[in-house]
Structures are given as C-alpha cells and as structure tokens.
Protein backbone atom coordinates (compact mmCIF):
# COMPACT_ATOMS: atom_id res chain seq x y z
CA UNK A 1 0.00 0.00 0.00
CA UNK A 2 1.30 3.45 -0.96
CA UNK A 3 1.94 5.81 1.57
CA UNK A 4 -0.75 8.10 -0.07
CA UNK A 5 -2.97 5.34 0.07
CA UNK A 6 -2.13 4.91 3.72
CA UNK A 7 -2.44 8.59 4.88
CA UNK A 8 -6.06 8.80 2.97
CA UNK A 9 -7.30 5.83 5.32
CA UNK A 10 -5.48 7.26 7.97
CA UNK A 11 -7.72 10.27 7.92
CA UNK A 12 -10.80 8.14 6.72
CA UNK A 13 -10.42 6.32 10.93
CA UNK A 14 -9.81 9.39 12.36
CA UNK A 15 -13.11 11.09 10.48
CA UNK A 16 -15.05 7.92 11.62
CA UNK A 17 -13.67 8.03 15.37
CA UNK A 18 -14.70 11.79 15.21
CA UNK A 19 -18.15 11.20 14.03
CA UNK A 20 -18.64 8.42 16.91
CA UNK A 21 -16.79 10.86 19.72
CA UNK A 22 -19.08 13.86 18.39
CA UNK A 23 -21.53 14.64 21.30
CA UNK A 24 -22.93 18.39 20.67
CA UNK A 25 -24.65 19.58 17.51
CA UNK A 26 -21.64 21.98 16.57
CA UNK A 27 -18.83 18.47 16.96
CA UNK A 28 -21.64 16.85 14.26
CA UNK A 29 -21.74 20.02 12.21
CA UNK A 30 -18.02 20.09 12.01
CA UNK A 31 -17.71 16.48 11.08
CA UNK A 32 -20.24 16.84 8.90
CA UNK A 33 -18.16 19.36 6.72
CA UNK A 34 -15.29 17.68 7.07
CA UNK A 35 -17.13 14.03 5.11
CA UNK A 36 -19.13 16.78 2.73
CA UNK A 37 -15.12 18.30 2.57
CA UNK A 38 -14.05 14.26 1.39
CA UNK A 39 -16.69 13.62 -0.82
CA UNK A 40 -16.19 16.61 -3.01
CA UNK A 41 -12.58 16.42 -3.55
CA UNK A 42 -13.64 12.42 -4.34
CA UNK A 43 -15.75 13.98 -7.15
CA UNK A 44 -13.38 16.12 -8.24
CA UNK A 45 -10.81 13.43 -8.82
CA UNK A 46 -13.69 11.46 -10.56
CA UNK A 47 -14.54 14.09 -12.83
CA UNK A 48 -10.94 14.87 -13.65
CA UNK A 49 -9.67 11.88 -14.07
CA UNK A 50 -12.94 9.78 -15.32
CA UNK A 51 -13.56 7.37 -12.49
CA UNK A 52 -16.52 5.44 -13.38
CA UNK A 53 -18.97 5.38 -10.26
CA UNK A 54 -21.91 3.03 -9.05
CA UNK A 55 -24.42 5.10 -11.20
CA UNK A 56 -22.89 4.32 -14.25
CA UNK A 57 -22.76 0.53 -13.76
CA UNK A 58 -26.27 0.80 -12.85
CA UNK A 59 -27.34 3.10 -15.63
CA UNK A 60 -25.18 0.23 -17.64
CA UNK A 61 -27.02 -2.77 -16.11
CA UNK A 62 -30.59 -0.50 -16.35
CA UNK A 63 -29.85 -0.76 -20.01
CA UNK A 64 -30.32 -4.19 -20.04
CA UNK A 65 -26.97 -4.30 -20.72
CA UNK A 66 -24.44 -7.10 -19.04
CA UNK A 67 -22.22 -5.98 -16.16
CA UNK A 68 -18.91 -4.50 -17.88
CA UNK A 69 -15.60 -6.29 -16.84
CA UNK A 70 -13.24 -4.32 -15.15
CA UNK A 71 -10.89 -3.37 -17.73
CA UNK A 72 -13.93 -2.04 -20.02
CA UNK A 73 -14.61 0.61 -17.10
CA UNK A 74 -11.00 1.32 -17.07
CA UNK A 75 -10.34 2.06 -20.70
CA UNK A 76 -14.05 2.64 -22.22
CA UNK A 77 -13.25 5.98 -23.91
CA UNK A 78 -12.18 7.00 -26.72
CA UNK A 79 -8.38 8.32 -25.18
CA UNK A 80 -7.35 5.12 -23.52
CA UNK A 81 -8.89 2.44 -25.78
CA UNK A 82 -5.37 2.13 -27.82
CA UNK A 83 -4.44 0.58 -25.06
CA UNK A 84 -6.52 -2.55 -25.39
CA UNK A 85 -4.62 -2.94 -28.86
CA UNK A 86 -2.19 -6.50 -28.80
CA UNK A 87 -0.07 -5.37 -31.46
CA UNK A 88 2.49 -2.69 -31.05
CA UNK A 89 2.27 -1.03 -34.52
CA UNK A 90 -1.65 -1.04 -34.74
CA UNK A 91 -1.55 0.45 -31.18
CA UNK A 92 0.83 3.24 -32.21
CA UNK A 93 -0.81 4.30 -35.26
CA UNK A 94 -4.33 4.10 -33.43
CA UNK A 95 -2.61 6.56 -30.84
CA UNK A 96 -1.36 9.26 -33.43
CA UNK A 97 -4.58 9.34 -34.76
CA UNK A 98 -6.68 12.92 -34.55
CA UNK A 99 -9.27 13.66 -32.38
CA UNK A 100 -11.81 12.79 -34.61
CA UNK A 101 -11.35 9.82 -36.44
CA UNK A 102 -10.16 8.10 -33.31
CA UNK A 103 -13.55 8.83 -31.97
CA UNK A 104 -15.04 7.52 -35.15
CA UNK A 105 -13.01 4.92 -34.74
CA UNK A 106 -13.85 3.85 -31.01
CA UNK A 107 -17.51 4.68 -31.67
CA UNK A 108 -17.85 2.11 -35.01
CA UNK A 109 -15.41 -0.30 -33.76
CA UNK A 110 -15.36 -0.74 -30.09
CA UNK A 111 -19.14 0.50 -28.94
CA UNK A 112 -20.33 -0.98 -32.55
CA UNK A 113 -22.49 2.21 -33.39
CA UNK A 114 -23.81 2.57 -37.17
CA UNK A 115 -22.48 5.00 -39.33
CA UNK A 116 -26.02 6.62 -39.31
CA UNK A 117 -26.35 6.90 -35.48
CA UNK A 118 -22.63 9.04 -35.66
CA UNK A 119 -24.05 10.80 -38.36
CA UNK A 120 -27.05 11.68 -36.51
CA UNK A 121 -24.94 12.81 -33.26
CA UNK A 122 -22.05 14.47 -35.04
CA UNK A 123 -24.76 16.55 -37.52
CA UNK A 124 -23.02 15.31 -40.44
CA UNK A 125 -24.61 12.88 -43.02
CA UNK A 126 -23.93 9.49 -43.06
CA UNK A 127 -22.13 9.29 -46.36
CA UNK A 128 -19.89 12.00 -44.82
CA UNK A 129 -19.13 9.58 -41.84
CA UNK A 130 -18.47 6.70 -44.09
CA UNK A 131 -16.14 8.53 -46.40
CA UNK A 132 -14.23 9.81 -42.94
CA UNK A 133 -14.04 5.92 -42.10
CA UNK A 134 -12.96 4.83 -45.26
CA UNK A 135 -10.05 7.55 -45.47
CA UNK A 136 -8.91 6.71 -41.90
CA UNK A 137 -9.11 3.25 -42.52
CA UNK A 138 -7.14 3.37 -45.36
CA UNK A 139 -4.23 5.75 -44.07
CA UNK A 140 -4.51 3.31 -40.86
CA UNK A 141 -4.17 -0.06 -43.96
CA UNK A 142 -1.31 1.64 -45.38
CA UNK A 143 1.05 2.62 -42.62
CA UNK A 144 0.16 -0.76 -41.06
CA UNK A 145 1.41 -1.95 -44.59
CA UNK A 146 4.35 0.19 -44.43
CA UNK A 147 5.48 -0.75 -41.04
CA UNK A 148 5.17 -4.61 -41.78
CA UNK A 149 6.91 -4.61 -45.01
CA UNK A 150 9.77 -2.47 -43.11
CA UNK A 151 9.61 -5.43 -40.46
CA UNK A 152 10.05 -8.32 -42.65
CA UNK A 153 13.02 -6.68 -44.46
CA UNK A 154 14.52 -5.76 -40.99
CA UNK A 155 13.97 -9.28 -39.53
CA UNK A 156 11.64 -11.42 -41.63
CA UNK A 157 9.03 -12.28 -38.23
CA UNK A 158 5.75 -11.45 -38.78
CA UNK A 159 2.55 -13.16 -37.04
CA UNK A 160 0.28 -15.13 -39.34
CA UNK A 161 -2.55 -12.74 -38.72
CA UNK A 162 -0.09 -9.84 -39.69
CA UNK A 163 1.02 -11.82 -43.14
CA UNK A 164 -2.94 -12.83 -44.11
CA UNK A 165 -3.12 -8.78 -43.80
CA UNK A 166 -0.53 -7.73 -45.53
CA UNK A 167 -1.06 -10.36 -48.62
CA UNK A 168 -4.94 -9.20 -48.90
CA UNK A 169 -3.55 -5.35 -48.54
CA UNK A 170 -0.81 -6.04 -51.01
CA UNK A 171 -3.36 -8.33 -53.28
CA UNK A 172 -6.13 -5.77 -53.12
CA UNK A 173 -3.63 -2.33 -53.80
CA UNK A 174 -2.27 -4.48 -57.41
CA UNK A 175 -6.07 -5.17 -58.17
CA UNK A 176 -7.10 -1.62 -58.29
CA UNK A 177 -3.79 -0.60 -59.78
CA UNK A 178 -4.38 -3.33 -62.56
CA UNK A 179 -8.10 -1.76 -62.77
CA UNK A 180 -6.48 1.72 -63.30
CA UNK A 181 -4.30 0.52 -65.81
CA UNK A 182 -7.01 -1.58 -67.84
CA UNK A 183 -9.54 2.17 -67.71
C-alpha cells in the first residue's frame, strides 16, 4: 500500500472516530463538513480523471446491458482504448490518430455504433461519416502496410494474422492498380 494510500485511510479512521466521539450539535456540524469536505474532492478526482462510479454501472445494467468487466470501465473511452490494442504497430498508429477519427473509430469499432447513429450525433450525413471511415481506414491499412513490409526486411518475423493482412492489402492495392491501368 502506498503511503498516499495509507495517509487517505489514515484520515478516513480518524473522520469515523470523530463522528462516533461527536456529542454536541456543533462536533456533528463540524464532522459533517469535514465528510461533505471528502466527498467533493472524491468527485473532483472522478470528474478529472474519469472514475466510473456506481451510477454508471447501474445506468449500464438499467440498459439491459451485461455488467462491464473491469478493464472495459478502465479504458471505455475513446483516449485510452489504444491501449486494449495486442499489437504494437496497430496500437501506435491508433494513438497518433486525430481527435476525430479516433472517436469515429472507437464509436464504429469498439461501442459498434452505425455510421447513421454518428451521423445523426455528429450533424453530419452518413455518407460523410463513411467517407471519414474509409479515409482513416485506409491511411490506418497503409502505414500498417508500411510498417510490416519495413519489419520483414529488418527481420523477416511477422505473425500469421499480420502476413494474411498484408497479402490481402498487397493483393487488393495491385487489383485496383491493374483496374487503373485496364480504364
């Protein structure tokens, strides 16, 4: 235990042993405060740092959604979601992304909203959301590309996932280059 942790608990006993020494309506007044004094920095800290509370598991579960799991509360939104990412390349190019399209991104992907429901909170049509998607996801397609070609001339390892990518990329980039040429 940290010795933060320890000090906050610390003060926690010595609020509680107040509260049950507290005789006279000014001792419950002032102890009072000082809990009211607690809870507010607690919600500051929430707010600031994006703590999910009871309400929102129960707004969650009043959804008729499942329970999350623990690591969903910790990383669902759309800053710390990269995180979730396995592979280190995906994960850095999902991190450089803007503002927007990794909130397109997190929105379509992870929370599996249509392109008209973003379309419909973001004001935009939906063909405009699409053709955001489609340019992110193929800027996102080609530096993955980029980055794995660069790794198998460095040191030839590449996962099986990573090579079924890169020959439907590669396959898919000569068809439409092959179309081009036939126009």
């Amino acid at each position: 235990m940290s010795k933060k942790m320890l000090v906050r608990e610390v003060k926690k006993l010595a609020l509680i042993r107040m509260e049950e020494a507290a005789r006279t309506e000014r001792d419950f007044i002032a102890v009072s405060k000082k809990w009211d004094t607690r809870e507010e920095s607690a919600d500051r800290k929430g707010r600031r740092y994006g703590f999910y509370t009871n309400a929102d598991v129960m707004d969650w579960l009043l959804k008729g959604k499942n329970a999350p799991d623990y690591i969903d509360l910790i990383f669902n939104n759309e800053d710390d979601f990269p995180v979730l990412v396995e592979d280190i390349d995906i994960f850095k190019l999902v991190r450089a992304l803007r503002t927007k399209p990794k909130d397109l991104l997190y929105w379509s992907a992870i929370r599996l909203h249509s392109f008209q429901e973003l379309a419909e909170y973001e004001g935009k049509t939906d063909r405009a959301i699409r053709k955001m998607n489609t340019k992110m996801m193929g800027e996102l397609r080609n530096d993955l590309s980029d980055r794995l070609i660069k790794r198998i001339s460095k040191n030839g390892i590449i996962t099986n996932s990573q090579r079924l990518f890169l020959e439907w990329y590669l396959l898919e980039l000569y068809e439409n280059y092959i179309g081009e040429g036939a126009s």
